[in-house]
C-alpha atoms as a PDB file:
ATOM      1  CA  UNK A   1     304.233 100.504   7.166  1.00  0.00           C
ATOM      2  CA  UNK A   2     307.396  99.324   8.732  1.00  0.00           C
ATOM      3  CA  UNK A   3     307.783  95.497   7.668  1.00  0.00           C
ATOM      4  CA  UNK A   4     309.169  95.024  11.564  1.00  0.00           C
ATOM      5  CA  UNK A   5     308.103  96.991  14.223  1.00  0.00           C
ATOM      6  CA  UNK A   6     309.427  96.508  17.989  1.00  0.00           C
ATOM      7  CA  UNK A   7     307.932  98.564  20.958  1.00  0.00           C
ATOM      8  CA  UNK A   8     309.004  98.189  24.436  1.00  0.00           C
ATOM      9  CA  UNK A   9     310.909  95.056  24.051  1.00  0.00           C
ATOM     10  CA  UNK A  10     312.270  93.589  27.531  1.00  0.00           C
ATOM     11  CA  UNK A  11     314.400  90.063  27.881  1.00  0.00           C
ATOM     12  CA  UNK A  12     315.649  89.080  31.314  1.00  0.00           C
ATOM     13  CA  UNK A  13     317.672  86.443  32.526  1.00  0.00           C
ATOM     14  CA  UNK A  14     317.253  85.142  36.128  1.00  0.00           C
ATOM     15  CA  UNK A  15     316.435  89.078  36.794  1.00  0.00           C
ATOM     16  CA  UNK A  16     319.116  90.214  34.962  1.00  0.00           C
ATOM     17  CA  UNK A  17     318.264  92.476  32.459  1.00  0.00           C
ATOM     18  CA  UNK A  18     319.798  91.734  29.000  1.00  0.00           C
ATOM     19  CA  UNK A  19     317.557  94.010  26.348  1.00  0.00           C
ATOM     20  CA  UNK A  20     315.499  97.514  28.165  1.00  0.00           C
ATOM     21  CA  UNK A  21     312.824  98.273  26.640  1.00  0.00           C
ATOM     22  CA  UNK A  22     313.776  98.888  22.865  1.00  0.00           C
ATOM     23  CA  UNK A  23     311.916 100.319  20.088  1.00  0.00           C
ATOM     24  CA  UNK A  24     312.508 100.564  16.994  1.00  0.00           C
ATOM     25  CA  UNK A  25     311.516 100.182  12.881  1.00  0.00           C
ATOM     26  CA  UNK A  26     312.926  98.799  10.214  1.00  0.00           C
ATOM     27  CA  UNK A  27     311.582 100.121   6.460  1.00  0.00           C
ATOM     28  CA  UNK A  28     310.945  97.025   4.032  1.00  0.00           C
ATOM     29  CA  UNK A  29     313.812  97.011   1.206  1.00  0.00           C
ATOM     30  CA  UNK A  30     316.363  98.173   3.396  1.00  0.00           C
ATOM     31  CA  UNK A  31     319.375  97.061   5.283  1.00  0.00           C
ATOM     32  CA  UNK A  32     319.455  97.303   8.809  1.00  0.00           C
ATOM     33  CA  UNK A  33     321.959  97.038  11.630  1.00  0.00           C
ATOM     34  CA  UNK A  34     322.184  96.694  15.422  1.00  0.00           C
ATOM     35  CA  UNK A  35     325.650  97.498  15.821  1.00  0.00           C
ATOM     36  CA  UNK A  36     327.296  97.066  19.446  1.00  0.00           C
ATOM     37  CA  UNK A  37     329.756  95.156  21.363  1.00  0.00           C
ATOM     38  CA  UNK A  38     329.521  91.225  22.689  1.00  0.00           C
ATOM     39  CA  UNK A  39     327.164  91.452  24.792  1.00  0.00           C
ATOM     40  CA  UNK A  40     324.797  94.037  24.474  1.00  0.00           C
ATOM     41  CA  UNK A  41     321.916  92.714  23.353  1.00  0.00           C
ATOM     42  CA  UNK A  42     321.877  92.189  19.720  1.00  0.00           C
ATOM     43  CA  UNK A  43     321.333  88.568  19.465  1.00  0.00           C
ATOM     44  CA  UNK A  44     318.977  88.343  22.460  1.00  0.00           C
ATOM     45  CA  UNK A  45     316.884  90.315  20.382  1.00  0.00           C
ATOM     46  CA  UNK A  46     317.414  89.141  17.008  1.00  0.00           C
ATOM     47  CA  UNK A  47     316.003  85.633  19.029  1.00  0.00           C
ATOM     48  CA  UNK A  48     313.167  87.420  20.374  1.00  0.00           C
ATOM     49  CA  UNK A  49     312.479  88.760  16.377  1.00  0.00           C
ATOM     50  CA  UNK A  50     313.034  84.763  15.511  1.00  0.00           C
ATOM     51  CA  UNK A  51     310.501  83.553  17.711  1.00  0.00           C
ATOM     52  CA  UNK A  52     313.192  81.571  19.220  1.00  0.00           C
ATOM     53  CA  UNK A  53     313.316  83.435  22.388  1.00  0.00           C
ATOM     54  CA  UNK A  54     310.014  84.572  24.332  1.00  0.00           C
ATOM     55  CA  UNK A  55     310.654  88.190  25.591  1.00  0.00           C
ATOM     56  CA  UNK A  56     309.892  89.264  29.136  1.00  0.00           C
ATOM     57  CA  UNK A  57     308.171  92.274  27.998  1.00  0.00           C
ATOM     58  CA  UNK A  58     306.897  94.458  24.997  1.00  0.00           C
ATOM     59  CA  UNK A  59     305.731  94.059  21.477  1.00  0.00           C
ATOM     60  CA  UNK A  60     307.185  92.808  18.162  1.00  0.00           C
ATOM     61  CA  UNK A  61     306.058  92.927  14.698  1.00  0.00           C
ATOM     62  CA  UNK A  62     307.441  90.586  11.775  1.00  0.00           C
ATOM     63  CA  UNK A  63     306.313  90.789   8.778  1.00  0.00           C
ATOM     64  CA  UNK A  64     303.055  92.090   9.998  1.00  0.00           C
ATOM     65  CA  UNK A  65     303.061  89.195  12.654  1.00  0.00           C
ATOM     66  CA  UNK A  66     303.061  89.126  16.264  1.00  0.00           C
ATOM     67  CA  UNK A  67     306.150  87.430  17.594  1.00  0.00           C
ATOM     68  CA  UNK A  68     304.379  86.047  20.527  1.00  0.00           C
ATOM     69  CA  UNK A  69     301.233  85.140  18.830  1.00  0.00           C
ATOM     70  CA  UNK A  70     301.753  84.269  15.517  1.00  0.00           C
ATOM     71  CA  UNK A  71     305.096  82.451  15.444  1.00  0.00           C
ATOM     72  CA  UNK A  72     305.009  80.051  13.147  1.00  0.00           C
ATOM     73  CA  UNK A  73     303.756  82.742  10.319  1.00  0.00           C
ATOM     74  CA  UNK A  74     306.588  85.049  11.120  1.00  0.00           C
ATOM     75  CA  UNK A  75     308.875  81.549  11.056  1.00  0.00           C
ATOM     76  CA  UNK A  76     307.759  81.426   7.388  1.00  0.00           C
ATOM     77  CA  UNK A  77     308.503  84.523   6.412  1.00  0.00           C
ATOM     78  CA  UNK A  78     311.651  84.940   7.714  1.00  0.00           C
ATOM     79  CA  UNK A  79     315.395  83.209   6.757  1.00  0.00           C
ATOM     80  CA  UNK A  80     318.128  82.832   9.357  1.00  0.00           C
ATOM     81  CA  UNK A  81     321.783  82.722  10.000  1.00  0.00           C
ATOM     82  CA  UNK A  82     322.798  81.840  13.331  1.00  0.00           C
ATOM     83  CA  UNK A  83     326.403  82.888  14.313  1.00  0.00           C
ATOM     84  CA  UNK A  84     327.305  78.800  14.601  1.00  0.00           C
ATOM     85  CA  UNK A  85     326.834  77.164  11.536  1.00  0.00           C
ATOM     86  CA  UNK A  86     324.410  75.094  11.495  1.00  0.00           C
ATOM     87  CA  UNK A  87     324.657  73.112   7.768  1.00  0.00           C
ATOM     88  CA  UNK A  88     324.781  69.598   7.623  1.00  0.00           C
ATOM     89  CA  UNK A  89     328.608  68.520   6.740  1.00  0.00           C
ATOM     90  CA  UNK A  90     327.479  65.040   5.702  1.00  0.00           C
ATOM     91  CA  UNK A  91     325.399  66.347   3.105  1.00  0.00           C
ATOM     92  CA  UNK A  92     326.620  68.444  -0.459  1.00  0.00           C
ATOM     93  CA  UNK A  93     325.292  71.869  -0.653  1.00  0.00           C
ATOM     94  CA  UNK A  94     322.697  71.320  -2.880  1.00  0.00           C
ATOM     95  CA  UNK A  95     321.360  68.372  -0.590  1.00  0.00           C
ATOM     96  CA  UNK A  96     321.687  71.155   2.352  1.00  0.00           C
ATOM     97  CA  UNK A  97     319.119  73.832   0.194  1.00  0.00           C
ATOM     98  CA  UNK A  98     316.877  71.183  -1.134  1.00  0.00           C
ATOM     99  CA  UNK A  99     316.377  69.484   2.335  1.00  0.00           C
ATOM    100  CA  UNK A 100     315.661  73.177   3.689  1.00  0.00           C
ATOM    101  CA  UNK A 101     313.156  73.918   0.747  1.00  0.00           C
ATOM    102  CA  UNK A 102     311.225  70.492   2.214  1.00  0.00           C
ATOM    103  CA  UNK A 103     311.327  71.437   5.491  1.00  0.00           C
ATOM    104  CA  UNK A 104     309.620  75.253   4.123  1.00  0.00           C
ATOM    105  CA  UNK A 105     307.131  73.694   2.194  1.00  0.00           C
ATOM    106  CA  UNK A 106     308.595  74.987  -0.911  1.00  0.00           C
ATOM    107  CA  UNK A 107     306.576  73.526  -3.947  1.00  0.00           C
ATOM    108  CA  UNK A 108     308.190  70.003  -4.819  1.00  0.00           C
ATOM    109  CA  UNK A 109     308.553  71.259  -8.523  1.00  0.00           C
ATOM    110  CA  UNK A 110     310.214  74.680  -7.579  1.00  0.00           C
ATOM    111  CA  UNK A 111     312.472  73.180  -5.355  1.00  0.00           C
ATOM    112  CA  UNK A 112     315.216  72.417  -7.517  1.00  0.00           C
ATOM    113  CA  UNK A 113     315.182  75.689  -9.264  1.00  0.00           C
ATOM    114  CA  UNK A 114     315.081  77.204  -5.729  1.00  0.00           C
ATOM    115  CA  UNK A 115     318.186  75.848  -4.897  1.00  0.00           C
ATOM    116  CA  UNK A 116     320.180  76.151  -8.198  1.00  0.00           C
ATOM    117  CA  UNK A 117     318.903  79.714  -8.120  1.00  0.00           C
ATOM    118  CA  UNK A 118     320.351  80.441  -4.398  1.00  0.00           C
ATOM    119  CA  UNK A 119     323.580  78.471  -5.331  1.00  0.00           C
ATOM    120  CA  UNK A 120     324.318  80.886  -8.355  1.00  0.00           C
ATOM    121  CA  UNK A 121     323.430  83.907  -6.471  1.00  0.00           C
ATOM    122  CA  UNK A 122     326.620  82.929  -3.831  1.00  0.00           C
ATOM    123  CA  UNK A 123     328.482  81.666  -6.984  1.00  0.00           C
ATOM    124  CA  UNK A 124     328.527  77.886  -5.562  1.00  0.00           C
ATOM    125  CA  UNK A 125     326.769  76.202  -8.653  1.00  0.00           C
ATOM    126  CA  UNK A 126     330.105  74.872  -9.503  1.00  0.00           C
ATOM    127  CA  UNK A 127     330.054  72.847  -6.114  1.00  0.00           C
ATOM    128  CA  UNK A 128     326.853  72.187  -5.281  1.00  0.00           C
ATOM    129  CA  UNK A 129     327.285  68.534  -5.724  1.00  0.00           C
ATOM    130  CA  UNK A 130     330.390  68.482  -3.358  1.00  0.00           C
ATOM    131  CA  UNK A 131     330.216  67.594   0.109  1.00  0.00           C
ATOM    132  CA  UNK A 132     330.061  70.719   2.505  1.00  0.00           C
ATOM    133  CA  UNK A 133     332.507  69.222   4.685  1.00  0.00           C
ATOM    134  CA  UNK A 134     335.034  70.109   2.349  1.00  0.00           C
ATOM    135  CA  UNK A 135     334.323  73.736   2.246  1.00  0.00           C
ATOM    136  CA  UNK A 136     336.381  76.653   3.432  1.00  0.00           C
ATOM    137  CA  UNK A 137     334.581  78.941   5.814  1.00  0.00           C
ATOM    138  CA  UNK A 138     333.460  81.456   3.677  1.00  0.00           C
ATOM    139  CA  UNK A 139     332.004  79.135   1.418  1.00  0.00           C
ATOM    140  CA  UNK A 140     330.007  77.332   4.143  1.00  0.00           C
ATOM    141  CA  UNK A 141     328.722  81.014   5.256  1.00  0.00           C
ATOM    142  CA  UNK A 142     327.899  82.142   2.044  1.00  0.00           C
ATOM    143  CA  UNK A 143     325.969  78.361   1.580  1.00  0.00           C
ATOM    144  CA  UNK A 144     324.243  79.593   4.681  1.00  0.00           C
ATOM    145  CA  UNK A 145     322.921  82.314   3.144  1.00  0.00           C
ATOM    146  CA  UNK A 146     322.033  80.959  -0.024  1.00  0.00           C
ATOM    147  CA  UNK A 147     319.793  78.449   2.303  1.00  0.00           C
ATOM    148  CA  UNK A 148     318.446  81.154   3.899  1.00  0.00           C
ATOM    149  CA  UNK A 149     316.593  82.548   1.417  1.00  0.00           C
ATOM    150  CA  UNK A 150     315.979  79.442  -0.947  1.00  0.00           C
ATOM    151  CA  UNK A 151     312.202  79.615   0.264  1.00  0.00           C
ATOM    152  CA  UNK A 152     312.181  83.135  -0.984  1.00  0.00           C
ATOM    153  CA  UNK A 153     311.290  84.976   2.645  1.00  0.00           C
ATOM    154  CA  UNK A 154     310.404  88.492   2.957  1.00  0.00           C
ATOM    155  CA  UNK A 155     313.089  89.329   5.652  1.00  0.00           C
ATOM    156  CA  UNK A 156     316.906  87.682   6.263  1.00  0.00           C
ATOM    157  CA  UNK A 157     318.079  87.987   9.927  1.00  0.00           C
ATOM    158  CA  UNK A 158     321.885  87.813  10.138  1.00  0.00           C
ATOM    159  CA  UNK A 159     323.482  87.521  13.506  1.00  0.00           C
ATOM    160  CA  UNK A 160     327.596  88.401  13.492  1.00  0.00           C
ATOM    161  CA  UNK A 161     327.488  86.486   9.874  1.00  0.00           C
ATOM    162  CA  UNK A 162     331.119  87.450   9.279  1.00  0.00           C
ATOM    163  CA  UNK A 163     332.272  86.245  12.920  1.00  0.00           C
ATOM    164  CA  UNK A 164     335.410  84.368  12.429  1.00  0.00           C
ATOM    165  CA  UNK A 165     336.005  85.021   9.109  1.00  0.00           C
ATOM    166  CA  UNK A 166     339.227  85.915   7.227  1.00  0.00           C
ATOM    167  CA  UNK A 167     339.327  89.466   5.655  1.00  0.00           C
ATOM    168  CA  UNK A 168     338.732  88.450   2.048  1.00  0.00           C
ATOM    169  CA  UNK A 169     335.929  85.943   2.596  1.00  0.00           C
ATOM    170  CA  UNK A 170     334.545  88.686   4.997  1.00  0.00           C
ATOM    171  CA  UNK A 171     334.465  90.804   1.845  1.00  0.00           C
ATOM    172  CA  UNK A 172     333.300  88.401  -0.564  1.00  0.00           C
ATOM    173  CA  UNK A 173     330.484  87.258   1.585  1.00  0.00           C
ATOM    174  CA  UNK A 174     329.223  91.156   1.665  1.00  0.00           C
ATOM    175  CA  UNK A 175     329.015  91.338  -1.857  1.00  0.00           C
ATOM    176  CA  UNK A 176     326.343  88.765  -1.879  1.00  0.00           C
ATOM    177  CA  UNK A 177     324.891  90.290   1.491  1.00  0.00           C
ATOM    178  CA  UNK A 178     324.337  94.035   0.170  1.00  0.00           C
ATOM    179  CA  UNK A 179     322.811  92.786  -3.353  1.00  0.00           C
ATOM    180  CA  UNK A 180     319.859  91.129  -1.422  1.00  0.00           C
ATOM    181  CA  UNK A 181     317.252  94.093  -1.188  1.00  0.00           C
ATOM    182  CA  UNK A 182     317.539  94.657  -5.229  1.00  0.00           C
ATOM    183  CA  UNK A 183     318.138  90.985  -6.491  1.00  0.00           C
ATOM    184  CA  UNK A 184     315.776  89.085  -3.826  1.00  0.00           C
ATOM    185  CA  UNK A 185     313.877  91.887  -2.651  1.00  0.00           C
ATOM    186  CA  UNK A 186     314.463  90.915   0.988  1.00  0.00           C
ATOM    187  CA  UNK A 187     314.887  93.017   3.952  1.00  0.00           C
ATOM    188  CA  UNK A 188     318.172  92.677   6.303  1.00  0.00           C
ATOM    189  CA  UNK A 189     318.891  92.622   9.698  1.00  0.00           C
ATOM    190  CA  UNK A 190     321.768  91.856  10.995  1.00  0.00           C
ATOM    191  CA  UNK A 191     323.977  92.179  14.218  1.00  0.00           C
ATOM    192  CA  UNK A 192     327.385  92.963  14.524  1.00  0.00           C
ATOM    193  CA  UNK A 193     330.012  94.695  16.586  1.00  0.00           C
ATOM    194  CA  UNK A 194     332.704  95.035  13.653  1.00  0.00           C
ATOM    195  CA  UNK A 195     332.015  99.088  12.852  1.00  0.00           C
ATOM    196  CA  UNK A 196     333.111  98.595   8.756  1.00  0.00           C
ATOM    197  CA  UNK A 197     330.257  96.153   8.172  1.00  0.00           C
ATOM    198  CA  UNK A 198     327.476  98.442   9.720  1.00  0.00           C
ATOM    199  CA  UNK A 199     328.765 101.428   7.110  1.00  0.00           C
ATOM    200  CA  UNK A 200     327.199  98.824   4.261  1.00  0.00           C
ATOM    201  CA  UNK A 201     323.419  99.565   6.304  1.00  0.00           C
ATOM    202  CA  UNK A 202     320.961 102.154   5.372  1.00  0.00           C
ATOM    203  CA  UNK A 203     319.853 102.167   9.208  1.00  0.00           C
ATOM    204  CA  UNK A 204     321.679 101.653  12.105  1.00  0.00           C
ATOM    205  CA  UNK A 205     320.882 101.154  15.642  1.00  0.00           C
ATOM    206  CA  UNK A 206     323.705 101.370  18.709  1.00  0.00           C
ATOM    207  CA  UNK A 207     322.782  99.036  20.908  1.00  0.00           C
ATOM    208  CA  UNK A 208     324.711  99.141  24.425  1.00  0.00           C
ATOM    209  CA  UNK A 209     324.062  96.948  27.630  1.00  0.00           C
ATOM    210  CA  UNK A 210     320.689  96.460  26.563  1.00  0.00           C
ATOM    211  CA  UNK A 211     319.509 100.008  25.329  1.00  0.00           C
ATOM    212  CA  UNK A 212     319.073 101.893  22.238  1.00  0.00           C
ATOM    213  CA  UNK A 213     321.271 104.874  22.325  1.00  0.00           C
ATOM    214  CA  UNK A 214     321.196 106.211  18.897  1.00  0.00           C
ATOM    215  CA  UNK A 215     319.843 105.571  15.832  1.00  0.00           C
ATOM    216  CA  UNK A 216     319.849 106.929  11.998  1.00  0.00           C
ATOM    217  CA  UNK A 217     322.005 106.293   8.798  1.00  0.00           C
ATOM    218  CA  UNK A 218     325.868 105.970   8.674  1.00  0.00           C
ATOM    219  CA  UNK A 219     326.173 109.310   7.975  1.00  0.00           C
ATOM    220  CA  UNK A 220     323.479 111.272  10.048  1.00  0.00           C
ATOM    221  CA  UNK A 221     325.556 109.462  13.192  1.00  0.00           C
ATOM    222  CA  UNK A 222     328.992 110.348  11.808  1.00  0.00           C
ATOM    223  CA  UNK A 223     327.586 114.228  11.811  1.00  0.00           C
ATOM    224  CA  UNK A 224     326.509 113.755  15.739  1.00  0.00           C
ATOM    225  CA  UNK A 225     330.293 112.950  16.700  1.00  0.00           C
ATOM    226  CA  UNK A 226     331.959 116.021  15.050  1.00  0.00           C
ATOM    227  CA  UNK A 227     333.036 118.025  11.957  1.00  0.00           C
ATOM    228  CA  UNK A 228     335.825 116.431   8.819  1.00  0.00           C
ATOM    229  CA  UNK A 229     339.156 116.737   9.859  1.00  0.00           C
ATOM    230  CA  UNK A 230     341.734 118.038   6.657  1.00  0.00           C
ATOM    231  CA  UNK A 231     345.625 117.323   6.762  1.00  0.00           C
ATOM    232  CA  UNK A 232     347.329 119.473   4.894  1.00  0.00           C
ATOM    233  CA  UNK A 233     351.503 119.421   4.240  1.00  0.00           C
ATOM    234  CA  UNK A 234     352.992 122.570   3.216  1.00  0.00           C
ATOM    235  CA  UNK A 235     356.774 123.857   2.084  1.00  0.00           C
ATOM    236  CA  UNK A 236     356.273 126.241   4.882  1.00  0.00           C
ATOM    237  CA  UNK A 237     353.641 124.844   7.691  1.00  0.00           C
ATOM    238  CA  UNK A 238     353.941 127.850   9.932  1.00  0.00           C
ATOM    239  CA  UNK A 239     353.405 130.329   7.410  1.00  0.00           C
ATOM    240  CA  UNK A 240     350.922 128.617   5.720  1.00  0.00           C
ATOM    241  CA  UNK A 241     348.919 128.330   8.826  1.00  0.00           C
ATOM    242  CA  UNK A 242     348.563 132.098  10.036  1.00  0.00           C
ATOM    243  CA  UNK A 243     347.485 132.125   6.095  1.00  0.00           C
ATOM    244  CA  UNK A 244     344.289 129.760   6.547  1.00  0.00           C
ATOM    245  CA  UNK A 245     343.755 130.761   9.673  1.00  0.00           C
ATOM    246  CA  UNK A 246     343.472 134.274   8.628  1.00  0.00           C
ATOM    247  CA  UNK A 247     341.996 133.697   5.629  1.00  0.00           C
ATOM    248  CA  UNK A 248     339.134 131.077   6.802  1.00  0.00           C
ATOM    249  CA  UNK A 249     339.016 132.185  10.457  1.00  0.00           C
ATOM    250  CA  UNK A 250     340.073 128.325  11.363  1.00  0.00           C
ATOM    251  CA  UNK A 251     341.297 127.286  14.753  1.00  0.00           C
ATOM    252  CA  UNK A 252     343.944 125.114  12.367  1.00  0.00           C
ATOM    253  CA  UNK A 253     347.254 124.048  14.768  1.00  0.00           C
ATOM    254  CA  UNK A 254     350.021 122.250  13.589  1.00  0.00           C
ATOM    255  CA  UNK A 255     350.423 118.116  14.589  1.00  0.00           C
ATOM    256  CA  UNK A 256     353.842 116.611  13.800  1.00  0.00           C
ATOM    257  CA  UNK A 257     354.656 117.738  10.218  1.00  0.00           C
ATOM    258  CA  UNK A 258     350.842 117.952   9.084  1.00  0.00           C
ATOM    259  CA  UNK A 259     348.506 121.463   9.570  1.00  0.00           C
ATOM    260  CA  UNK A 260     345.034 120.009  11.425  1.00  0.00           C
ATOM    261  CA  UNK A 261     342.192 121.954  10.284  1.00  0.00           C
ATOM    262  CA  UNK A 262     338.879 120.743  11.440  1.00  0.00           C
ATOM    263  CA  UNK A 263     336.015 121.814   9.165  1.00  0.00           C
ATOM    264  CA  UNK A 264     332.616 121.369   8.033  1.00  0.00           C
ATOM    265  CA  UNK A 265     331.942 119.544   4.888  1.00  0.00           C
ATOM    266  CA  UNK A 266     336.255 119.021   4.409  1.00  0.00           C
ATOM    267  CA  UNK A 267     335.300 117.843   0.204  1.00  0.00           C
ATOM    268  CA  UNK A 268     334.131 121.770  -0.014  1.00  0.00           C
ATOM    269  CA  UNK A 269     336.987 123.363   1.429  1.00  0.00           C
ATOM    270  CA  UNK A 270     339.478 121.405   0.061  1.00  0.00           C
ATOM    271  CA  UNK A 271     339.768 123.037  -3.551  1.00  0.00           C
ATOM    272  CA  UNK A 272     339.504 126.871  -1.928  1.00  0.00           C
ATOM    273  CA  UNK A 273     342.737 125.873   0.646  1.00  0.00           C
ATOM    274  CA  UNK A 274     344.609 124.751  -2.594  1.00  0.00           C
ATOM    275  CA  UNK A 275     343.659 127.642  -4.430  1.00  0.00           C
ATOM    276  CA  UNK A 276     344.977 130.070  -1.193  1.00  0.00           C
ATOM    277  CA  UNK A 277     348.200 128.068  -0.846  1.00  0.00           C
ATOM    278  CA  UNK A 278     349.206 127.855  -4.154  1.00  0.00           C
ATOM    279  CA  UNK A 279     352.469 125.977  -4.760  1.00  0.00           C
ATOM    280  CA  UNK A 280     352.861 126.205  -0.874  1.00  0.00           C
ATOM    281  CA  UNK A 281     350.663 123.048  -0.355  1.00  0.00           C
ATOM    282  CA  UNK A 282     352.610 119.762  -1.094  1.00  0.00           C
ATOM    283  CA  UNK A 283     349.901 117.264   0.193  1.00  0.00           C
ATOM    284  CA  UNK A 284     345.797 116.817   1.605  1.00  0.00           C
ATOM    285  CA  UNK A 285     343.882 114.020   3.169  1.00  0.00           C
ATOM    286  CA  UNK A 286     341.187 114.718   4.743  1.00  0.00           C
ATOM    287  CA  UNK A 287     339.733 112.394   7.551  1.00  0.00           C
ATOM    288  CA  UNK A 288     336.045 111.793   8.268  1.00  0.00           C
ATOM    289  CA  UNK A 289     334.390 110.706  11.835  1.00  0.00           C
ATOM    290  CA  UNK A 290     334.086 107.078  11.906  1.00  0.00           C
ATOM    291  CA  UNK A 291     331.009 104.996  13.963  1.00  0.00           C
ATOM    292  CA  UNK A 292     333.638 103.983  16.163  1.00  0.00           C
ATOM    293  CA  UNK A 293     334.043 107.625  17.184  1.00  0.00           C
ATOM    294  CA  UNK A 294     330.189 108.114  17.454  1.00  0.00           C
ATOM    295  CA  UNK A 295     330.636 104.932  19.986  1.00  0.00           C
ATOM    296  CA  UNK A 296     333.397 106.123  21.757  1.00  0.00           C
ATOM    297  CA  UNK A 297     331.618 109.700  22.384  1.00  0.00           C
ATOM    298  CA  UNK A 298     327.975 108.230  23.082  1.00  0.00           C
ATOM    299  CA  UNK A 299     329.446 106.007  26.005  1.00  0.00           C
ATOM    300  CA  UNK A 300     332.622 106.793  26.412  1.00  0.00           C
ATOM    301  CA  UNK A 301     334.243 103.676  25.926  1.00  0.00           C
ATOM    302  CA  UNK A 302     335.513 101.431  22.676  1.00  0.00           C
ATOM    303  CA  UNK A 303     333.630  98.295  21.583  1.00  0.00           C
ATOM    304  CA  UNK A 304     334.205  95.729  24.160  1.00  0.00           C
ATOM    305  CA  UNK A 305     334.598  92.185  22.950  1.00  0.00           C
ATOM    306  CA  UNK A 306     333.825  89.810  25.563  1.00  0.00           C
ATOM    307  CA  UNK A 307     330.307  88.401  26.271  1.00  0.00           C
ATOM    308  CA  UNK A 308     327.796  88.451  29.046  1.00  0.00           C
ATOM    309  CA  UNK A 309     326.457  85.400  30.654  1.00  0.00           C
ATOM    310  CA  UNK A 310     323.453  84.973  28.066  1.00  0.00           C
ATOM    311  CA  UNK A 311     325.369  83.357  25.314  1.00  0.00           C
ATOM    312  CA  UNK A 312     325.075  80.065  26.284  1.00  0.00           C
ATOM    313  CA  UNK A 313     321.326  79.993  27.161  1.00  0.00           C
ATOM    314  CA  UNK A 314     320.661  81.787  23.452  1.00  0.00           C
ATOM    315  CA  UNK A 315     322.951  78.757  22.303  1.00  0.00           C
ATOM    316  CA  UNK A 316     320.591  76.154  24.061  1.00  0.00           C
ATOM    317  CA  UNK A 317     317.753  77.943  22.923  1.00  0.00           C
ATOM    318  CA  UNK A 318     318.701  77.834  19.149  1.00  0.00           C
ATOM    319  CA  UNK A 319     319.464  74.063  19.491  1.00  0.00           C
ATOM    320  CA  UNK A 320     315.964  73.676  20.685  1.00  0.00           C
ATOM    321  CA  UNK A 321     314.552  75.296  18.084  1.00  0.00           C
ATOM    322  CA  UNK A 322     316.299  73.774  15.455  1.00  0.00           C
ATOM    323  CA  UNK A 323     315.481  69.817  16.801  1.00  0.00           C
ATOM    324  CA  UNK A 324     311.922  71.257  16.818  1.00  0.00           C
ATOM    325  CA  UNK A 325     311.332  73.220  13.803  1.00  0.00           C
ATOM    326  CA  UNK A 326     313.371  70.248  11.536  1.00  0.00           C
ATOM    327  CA  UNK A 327     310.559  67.970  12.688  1.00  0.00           C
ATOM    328  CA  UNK A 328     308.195  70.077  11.042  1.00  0.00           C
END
């Protein structure tokens, strides 16, 4: 049984639709990704799978909870981490997990190992008794997520947790990220619109102006767009291209000093064009399709980075949550 199941899902603002009637699974233990550009849905509906939004339409499923009708039981199974941080800077990291732990009705005498447990796992132990204020960014995301899950929840929603980041914190922060469903035994969702991250899921869903256009794993989309692409570099290009052409019956041309060949499955054909050429070959790279080119041939266009008009009534929405959930 999927641990969340969406069917139907609608969101509108002021008639204007934002998410059109979605559906989709994710399997417990996995990693899952809505991958699309600003704007086309992906945090409206990680909201709506939050209870912090109230959809328009449709059916979700958290954790075996209904969004709509059970929301504080999906609340408790769940950890968050909202695209604005939302620690408190006055307050030293391990004040930040231990407050949280309260607030989750964590066990008062599992609370501290809660904490020093989720401060290891993001390798901030060393710090915890430092003031957050004084952290770099990737440290105060990585806190984030160490928060997240300090009351142990079954699923971790992450929504554009690398936005803003430098490259190596980016990198450092998915370490901790893709060790989750083994270590923790938590399933993740996250949003994002940077194509690398989404290769680190085990399902992905495209997500454009509101709809679902494809879905499956990194490499069952890559195979939609097109066949491997092999660049070979030979003494003698020309010649060695009527060669594998003959040979192989490929409709291989020559671009700038490279031969193009595209092929299916280029890591098998790349030891039988060495053997053929011999000594003629001189260098081979081969080139796979990349989700960026599934995007680009599912709507015809790149990933766009502004935003819609929804952003800041998400944003308001959060806040509202947050003032009312930290009361208890």
């Amino acid at each position: 049984m999927p641990i969340i199941s969406v069917e139907g899902l609608t969101k509108s603002y002021n008639s204007i639709p934002a998410v059109k009637g979605i559906s989709f699974n994710v399997e417990e233990g996995t990693i899952f990704g809505f991958l699309g550009p600003n704007g086309a849905g992906k945090t409206t509906t990680i909201s709506i799978l939050c209870t912090i939004l109230k959809p328009t339409g449709g059916r979700a499923v958290v954790h075996g909870y209904d969004c709509m009708k059970e929301p504080s039981k999906v609340r408790q199974s769940i950890g968050i981490v909202f695209q604005d941080t939302t620690l408190d800077k006055d307050l030293t990291a391990f004040e930040n997990l231990y407050y949280h732990a309260i607030l989750y009705n964590v066990e008062k005498p599992l609370r501290k190992k809660r904490a020093d447990e989720a401060l290891r796992f993001v390798d901030l132990y060393d710090r915890k008794d430092d003031i957050v204020r004084r952290f770099s960014g990737g440290m105060k995301r990585r806190l984030e997520v160490a928060r997240a899950v300090v009351h142990q929840p079954s699923i971790l929603f992450l929504d554009e947790p690398t936005l803003g980041l430098d490259p190596q914190s980016r990198t450092s922060l998915w370490e901790f990220i893709t060790r989750l469903p083994e270590d923790k035994g938590v399933t993740v969702f996250m949003t994002t619109h940077y194509m690398e991250e989404a290769e680190v899921c085990d399902t992905i869903a495209i997500i454009d102006e509101g709809e679902i256009i494809a879905e499956g794993s990194p490499e069952e989309l890559k195979k939609e767009v097109g066949r491997d692409v092999i660049y070979l570099k030979a003494v003698d290009n020309a010649k060695a291209l009527d060669i594998l052409n003959e040979r192989f019956r490929f409709s291989a041309t020559i671009k700038g000093d490279e031969i193009f060949i595209p092929v299916t499955g280029g890591e098998a054909c790349i030891p039988d064009l060495i053997r053929v050429l011999g000594e003629m070959a001189l260098s081979v790279r081969m080139q796979r399709p990349t989700l960026n080119d599934v995007f680009l041939k599912l709507t015809g266009k790149g990933i766009r980075h502004e935003g819609h008009g929804d952003s800041n009534e998400i944003k308001d929405a959060i806040r509202t949550y947050r003032r009312r959930f930290d009361r208890g």
